[in-house]
C-alpha atoms as a PDB file:
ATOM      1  CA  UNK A   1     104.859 131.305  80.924  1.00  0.00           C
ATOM      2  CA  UNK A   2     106.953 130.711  84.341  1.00  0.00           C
ATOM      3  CA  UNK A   3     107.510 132.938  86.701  1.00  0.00           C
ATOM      4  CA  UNK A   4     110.169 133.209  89.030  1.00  0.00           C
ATOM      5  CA  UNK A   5     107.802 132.310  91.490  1.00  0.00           C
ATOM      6  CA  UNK A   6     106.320 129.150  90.330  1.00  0.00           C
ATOM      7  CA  UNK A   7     109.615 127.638  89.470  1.00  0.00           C
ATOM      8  CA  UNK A   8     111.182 128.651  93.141  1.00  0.00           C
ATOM      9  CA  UNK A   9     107.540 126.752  93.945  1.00  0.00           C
ATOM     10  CA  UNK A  10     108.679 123.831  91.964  1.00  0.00           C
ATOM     11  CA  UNK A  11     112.146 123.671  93.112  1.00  0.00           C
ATOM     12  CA  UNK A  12     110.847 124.063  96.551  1.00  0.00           C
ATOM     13  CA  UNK A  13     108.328 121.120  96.754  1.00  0.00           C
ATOM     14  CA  UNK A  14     109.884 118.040  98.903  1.00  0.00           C
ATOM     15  CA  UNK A  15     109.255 114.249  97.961  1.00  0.00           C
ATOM     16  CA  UNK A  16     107.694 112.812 101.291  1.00  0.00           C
ATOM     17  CA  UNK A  17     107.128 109.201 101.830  1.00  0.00           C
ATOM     18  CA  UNK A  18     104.535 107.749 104.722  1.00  0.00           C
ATOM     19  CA  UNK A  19     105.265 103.995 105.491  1.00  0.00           C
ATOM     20  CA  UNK A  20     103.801 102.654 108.681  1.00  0.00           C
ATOM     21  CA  UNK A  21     106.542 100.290 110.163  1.00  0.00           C
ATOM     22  CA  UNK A  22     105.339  96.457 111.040  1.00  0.00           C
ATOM     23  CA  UNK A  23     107.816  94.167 109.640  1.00  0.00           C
ATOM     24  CA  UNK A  24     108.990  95.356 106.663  1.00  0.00           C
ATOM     25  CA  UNK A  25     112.412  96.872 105.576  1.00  0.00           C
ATOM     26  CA  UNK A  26     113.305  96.861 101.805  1.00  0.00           C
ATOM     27  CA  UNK A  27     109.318  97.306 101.001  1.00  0.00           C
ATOM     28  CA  UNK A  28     109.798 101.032 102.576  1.00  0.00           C
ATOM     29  CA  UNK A  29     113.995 101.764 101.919  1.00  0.00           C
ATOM     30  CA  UNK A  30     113.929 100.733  98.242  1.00  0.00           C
ATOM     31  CA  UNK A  31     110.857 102.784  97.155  1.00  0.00           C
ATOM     32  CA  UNK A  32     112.258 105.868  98.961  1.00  0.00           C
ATOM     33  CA  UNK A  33     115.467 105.157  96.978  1.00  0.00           C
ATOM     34  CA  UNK A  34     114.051 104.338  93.644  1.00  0.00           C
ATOM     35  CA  UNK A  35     111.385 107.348  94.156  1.00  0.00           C
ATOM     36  CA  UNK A  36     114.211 109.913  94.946  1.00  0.00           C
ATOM     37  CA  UNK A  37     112.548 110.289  98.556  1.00  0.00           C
ATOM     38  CA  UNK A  38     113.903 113.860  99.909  1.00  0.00           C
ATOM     39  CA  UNK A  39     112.372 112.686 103.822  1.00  0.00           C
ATOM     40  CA  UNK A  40     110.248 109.907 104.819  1.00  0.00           C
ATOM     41  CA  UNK A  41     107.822 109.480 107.924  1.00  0.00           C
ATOM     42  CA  UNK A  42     107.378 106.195 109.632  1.00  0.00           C
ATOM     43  CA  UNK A  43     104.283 105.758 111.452  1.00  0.00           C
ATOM     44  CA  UNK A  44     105.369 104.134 115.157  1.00  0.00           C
ATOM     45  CA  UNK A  45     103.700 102.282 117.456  1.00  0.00           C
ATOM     46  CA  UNK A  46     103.215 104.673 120.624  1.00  0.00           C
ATOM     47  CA  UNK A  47     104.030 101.961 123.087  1.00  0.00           C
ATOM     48  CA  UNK A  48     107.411 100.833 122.365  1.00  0.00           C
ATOM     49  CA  UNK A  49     107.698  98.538 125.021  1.00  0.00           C
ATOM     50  CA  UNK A  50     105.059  96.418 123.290  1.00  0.00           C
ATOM     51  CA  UNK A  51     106.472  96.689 120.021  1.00  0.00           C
ATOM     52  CA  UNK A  52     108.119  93.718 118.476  1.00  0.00           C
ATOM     53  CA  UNK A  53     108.889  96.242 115.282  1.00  0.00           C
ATOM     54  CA  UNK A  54     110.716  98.498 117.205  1.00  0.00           C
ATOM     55  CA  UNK A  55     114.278  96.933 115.909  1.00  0.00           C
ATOM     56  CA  UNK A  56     112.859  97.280 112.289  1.00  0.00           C
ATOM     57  CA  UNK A  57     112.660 100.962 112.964  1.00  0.00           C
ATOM     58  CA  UNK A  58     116.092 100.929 113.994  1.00  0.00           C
ATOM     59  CA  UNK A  59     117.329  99.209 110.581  1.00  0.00           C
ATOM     60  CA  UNK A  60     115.017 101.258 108.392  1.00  0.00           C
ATOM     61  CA  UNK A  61     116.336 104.348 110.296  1.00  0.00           C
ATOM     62  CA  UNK A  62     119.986 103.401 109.737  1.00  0.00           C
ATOM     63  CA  UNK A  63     119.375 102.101 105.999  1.00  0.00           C
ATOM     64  CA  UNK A  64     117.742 105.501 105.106  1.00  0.00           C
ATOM     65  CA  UNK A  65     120.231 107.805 107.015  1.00  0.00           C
ATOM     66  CA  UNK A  66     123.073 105.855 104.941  1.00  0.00           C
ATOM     67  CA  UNK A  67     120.957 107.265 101.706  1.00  0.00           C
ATOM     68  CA  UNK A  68     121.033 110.847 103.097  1.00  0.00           C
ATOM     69  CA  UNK A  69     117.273 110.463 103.575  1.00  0.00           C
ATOM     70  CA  UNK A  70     115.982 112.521 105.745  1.00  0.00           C
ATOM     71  CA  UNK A  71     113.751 110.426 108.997  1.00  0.00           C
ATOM     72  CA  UNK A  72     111.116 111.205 110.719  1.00  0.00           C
ATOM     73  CA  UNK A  73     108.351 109.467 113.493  1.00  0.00           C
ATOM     74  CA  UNK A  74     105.110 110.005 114.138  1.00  0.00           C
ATOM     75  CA  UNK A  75     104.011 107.818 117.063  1.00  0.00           C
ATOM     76  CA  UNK A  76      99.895 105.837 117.002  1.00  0.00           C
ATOM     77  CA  UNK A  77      98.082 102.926 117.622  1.00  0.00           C
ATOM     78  CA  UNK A  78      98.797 100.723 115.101  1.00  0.00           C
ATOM     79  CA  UNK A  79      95.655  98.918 116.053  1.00  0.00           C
ATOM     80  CA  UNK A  80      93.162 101.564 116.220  1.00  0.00           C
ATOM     81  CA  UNK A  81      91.640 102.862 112.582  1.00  0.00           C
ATOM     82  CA  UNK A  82      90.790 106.235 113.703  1.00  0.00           C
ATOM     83  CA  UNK A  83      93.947 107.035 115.353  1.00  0.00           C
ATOM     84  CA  UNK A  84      95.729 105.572 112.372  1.00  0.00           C
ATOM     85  CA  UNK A  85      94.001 108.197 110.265  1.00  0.00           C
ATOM     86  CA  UNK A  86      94.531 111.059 113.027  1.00  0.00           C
ATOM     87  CA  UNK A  87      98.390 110.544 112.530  1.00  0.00           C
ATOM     88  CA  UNK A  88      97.939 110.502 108.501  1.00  0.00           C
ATOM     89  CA  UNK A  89      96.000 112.960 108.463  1.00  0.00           C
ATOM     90  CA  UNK A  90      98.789 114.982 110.998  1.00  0.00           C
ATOM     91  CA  UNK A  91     101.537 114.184 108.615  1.00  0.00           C
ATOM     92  CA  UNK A  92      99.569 115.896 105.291  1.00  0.00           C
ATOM     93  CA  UNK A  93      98.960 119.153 107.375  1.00  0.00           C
ATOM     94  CA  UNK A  94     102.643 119.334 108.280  1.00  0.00           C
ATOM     95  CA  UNK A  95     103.886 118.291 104.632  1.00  0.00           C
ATOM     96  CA  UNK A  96     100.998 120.435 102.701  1.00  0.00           C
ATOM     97  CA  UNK A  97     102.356 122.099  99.668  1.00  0.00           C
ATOM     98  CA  UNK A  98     105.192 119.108  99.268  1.00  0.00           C
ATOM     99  CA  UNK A  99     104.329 115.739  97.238  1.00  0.00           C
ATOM    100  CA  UNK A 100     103.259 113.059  99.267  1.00  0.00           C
ATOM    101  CA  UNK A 101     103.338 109.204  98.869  1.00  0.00           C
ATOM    102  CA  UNK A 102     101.656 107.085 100.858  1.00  0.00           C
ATOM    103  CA  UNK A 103     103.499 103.519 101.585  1.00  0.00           C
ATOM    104  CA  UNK A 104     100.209 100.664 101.567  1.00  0.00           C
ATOM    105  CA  UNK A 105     102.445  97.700 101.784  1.00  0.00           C
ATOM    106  CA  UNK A 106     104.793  98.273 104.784  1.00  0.00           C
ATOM    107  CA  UNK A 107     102.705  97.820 107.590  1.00  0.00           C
ATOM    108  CA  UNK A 108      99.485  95.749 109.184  1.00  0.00           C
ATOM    109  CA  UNK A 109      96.246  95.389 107.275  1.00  0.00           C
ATOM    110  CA  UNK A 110      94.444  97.624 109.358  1.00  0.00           C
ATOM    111  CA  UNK A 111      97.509 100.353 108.739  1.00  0.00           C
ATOM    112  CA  UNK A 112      96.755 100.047 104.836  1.00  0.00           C
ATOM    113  CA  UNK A 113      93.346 100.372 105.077  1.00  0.00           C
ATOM    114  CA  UNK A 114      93.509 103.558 107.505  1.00  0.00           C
ATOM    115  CA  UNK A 115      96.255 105.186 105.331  1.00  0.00           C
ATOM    116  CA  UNK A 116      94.090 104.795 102.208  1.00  0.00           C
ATOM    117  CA  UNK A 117      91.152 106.051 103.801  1.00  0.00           C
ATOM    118  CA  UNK A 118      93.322 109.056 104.802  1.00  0.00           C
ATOM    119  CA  UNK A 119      94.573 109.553 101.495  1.00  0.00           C
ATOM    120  CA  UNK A 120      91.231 109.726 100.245  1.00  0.00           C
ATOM    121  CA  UNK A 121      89.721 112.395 102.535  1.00  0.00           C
ATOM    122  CA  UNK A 122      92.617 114.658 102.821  1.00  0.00           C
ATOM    123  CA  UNK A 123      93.763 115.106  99.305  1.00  0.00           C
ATOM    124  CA  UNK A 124      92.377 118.671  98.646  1.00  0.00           C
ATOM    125  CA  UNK A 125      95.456 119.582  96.631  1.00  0.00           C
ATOM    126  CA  UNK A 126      95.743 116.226  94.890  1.00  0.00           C
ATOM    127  CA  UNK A 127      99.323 116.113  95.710  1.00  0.00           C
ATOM    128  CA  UNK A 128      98.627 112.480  98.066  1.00  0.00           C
ATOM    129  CA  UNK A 129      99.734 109.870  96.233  1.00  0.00           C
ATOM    130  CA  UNK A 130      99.387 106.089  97.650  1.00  0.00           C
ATOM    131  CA  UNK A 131     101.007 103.257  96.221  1.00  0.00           C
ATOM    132  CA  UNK A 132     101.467  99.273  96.678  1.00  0.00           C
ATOM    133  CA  UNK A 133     105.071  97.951  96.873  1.00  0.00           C
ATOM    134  CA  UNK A 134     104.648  94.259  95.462  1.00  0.00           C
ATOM    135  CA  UNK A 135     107.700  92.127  97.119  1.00  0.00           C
ATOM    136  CA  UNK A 136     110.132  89.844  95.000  1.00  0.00           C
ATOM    137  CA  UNK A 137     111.026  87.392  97.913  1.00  0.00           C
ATOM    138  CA  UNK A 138     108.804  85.669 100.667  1.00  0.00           C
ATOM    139  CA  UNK A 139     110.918  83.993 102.974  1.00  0.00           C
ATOM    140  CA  UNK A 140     108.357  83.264 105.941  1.00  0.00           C
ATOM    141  CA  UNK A 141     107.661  85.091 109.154  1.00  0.00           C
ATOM    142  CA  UNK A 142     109.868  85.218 111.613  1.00  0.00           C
ATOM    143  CA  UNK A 143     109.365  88.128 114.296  1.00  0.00           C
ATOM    144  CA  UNK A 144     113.175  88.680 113.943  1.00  0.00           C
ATOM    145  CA  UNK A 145     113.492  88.780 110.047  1.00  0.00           C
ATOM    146  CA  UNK A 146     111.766  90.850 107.238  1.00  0.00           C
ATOM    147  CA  UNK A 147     108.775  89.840 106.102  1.00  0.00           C
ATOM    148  CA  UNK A 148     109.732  90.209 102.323  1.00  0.00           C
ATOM    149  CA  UNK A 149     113.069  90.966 100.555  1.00  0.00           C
ATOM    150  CA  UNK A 150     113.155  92.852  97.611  1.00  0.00           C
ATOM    151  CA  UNK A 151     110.670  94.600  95.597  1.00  0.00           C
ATOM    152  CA  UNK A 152     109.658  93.579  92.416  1.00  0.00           C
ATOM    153  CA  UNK A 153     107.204  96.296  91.555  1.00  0.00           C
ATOM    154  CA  UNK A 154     105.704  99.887  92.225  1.00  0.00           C
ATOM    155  CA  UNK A 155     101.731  99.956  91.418  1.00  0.00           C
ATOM    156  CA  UNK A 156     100.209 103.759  91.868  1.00  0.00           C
ATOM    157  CA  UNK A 157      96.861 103.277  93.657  1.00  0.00           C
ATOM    158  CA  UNK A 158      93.997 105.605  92.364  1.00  0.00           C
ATOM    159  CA  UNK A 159      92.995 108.003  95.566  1.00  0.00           C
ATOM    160  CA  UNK A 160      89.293 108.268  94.442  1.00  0.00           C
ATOM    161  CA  UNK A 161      87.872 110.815  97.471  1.00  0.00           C
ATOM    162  CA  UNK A 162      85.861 110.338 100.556  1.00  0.00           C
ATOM    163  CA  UNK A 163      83.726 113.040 101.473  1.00  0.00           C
ATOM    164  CA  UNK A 164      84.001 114.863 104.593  1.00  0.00           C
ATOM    165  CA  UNK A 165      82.046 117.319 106.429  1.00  0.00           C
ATOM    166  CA  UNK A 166      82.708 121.388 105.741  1.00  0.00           C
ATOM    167  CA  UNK A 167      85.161 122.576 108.440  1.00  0.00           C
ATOM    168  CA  UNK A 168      82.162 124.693 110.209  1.00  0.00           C
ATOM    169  CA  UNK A 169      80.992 121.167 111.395  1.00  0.00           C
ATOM    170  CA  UNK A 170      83.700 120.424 112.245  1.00  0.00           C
ATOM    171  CA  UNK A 171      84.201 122.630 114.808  1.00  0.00           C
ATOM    172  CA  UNK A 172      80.543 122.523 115.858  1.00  0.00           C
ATOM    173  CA  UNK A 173      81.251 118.884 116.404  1.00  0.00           C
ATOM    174  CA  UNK A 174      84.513 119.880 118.458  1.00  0.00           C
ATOM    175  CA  UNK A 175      82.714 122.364 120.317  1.00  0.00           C
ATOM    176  CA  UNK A 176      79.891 119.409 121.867  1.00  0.00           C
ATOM    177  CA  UNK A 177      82.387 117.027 122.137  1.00  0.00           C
ATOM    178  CA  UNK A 178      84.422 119.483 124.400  1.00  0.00           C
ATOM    179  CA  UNK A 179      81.054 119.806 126.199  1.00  0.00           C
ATOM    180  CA  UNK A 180      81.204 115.842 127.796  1.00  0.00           C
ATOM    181  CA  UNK A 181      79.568 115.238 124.085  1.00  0.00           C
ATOM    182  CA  UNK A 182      76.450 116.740 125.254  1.00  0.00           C
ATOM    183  CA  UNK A 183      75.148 120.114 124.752  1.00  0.00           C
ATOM    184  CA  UNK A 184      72.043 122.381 125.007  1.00  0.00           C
ATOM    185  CA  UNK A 185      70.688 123.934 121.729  1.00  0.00           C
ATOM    186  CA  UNK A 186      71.287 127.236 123.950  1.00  0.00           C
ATOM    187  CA  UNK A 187      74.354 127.333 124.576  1.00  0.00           C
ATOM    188  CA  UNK A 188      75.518 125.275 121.767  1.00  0.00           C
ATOM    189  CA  UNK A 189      73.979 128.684 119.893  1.00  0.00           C
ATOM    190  CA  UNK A 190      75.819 130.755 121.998  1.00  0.00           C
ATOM    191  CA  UNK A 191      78.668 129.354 121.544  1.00  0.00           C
ATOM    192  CA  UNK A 192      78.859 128.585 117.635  1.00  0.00           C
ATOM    193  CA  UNK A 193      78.074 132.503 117.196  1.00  0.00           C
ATOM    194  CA  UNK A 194      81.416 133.815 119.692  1.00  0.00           C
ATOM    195  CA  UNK A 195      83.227 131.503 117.422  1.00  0.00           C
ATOM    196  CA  UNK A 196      82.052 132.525 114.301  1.00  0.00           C
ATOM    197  CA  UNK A 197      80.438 128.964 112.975  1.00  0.00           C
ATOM    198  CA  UNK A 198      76.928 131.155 112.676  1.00  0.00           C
ATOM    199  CA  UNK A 199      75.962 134.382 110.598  1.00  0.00           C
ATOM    200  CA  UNK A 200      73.478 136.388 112.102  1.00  0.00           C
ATOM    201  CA  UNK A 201      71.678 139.229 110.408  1.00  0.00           C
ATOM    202  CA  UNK A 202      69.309 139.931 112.196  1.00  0.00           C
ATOM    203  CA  UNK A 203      67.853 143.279 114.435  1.00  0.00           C
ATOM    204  CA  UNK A 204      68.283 143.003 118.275  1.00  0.00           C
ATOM    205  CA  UNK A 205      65.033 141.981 118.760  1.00  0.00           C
ATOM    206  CA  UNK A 206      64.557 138.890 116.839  1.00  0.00           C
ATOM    207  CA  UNK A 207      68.660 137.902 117.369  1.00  0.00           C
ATOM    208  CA  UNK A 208      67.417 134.561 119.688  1.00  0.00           C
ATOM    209  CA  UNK A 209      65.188 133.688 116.833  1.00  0.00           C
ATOM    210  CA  UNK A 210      67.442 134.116 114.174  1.00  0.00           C
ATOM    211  CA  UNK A 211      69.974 132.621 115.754  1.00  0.00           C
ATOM    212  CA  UNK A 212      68.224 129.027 116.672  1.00  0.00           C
ATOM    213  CA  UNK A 213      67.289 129.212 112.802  1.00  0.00           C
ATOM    214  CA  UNK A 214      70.672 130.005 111.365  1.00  0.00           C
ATOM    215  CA  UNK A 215      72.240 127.117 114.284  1.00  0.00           C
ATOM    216  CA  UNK A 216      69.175 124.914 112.666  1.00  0.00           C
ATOM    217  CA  UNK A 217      69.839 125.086 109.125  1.00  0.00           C
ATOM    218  CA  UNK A 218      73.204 125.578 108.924  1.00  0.00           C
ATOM    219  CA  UNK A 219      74.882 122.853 111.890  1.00  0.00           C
ATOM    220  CA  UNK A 220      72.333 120.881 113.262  1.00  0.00           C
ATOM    221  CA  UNK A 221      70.463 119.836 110.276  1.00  0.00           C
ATOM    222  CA  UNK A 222      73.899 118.583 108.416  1.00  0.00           C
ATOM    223  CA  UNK A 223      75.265 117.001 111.167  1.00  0.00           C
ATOM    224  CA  UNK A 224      72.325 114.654 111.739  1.00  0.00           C
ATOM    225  CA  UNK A 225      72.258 113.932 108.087  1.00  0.00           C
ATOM    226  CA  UNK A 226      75.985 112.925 108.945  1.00  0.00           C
ATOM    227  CA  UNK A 227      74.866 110.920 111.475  1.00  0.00           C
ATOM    228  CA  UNK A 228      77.335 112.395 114.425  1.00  0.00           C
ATOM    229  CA  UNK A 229      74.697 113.883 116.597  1.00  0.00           C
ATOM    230  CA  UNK A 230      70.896 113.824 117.920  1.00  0.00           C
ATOM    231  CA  UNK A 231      68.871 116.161 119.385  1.00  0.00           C
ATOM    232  CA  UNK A 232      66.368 115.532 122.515  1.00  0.00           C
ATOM    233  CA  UNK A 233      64.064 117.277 124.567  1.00  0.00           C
ATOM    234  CA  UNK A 234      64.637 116.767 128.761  1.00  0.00           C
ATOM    235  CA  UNK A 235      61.963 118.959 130.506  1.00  0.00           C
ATOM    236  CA  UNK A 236      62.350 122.326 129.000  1.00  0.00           C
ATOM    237  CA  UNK A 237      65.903 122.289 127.067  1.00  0.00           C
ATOM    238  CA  UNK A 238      66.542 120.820 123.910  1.00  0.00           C
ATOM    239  CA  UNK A 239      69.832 119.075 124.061  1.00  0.00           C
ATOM    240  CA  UNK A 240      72.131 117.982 120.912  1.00  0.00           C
ATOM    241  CA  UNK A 241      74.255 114.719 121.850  1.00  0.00           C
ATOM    242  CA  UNK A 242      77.224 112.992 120.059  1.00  0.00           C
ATOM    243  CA  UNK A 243      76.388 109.605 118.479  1.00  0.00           C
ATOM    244  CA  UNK A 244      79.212 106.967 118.407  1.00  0.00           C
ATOM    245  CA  UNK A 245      79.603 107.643 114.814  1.00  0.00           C
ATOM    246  CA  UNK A 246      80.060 111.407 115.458  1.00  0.00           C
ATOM    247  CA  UNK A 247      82.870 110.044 118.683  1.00  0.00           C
ATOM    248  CA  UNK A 248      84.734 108.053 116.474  1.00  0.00           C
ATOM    249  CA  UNK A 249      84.759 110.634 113.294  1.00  0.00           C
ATOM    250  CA  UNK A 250      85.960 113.249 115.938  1.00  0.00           C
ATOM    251  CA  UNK A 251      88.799 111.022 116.324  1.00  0.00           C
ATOM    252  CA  UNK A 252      90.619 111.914 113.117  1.00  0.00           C
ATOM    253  CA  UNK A 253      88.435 115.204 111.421  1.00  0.00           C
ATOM    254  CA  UNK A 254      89.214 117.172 114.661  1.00  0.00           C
END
């Protein structure tokens, strides 16, 4: 049975596309018109001046407009794999609750491997849906000129999932990155129980003990099975550090 809630829901959802722009037109218009697109993002380069696809924005912007397709930009380094993911992942958080399709074809290699690997660890409501846009016409590169013209085909692409730490971590991992990436077990306990990260139930007197244990078990322990942080012993402190893995995950998780 339907309520009048769940239909409004329905009505209410919006079809959003996510295309990175390189040198591509028809490979992100035509899918947007063929798929009914209500708005579609285009992931920018953030330094226009160095950005021979900035006219290609431009066309798709005009081409879509002309379709009554709503256009927005979120700006990135297209070169960059975390940041690429970081603006992704922005884009889902802003959209959540509409149906999302993720453009693979429209941009560099390193764009389509980024957006998948977005899709794929930010699909908690399974409403991220990437696909491949295979082109009809290759008529050679020319920095001025599409890439492709036509499409000849929309493939779905199966977002299987990526795992990714519990959001606790996450901001434990925010909280000694903040920190110059380097942290004492102290205050890092401190620190993780004024923001809530830790439980402690525990009588005054044993509160420092309970709290290393709960700051043990529950952060530290995880993250360095994650891999994003060690923890060594100068003179009398204990000190938890950010690995590069942990730097370059807090790049898009945080």
């Amino acid at each position: 049975m339907h309520t009048v809630d769940t239909i409004m829901a329905k009505i209410a959802k919006l079809r959003v596309h996510i295309a990175p722009v390189g040198y591509e037109i028809d490979r992100i218009v035509l899918p947007a018109k063929q798929e009914r697109a209500d708005k579609v993002w285009l992931l920018v380069h953030e330094n226009k001046n160095n950005d021979k696809a900035v006219p290609f924005v431009t066309k798709i912007t005009k081409q879509l407009d002309k379709l009554r397709i709503e256009v927005v930009q979120e700006s990135h380094d297209r070169v960059d794999l975390f940041k690429i993911i970081r603006a992704v992942k922005n884009i889902l958080e802003k959209e959540k609750g509409n149906e999302i399709y993720v453009n693979l074809a429209s941009g560099s290699k390193i764009q389509a491997i980024g957006t998948m690997m977005a899709c794929m660890m930010f699909n908690e409501s399974d409403n991220v849906h990437p696909f491949y846009v295979e082109a009809a016409n290759y008529p050679g590169f020319d920095s001025k000129e599409p890439l492709s013209t036509g499409i000849k085909e929309i493939v779905n692409v199966p977002p299987y999932s990526i795992k990714t730490p519990d959001q606790k971590l996450i901001d434990a991992l925010k909280i000694i990155k903040d920190n110059s990436g380097k942290i004492t077990k102290k205050e890092m306990a401190k620190l993780a129980e004024e923001q809530n990260i830790i439980t402690i139930n525990a009588k005054e007197n044993n509160h420092s003990m309970a709290r290393f244990a709960s700051l043990d078990k529950n952060i530290i322990q995880p993250l360095e099975e994650w891999g994003f942080i060690v923890v060594e012993k100068i003179g009398r402190n204990r000190w938890i550090q950010i690995t590069e893995e942990g730097s370059n995950a807090a790049e898009f998780l945080i």
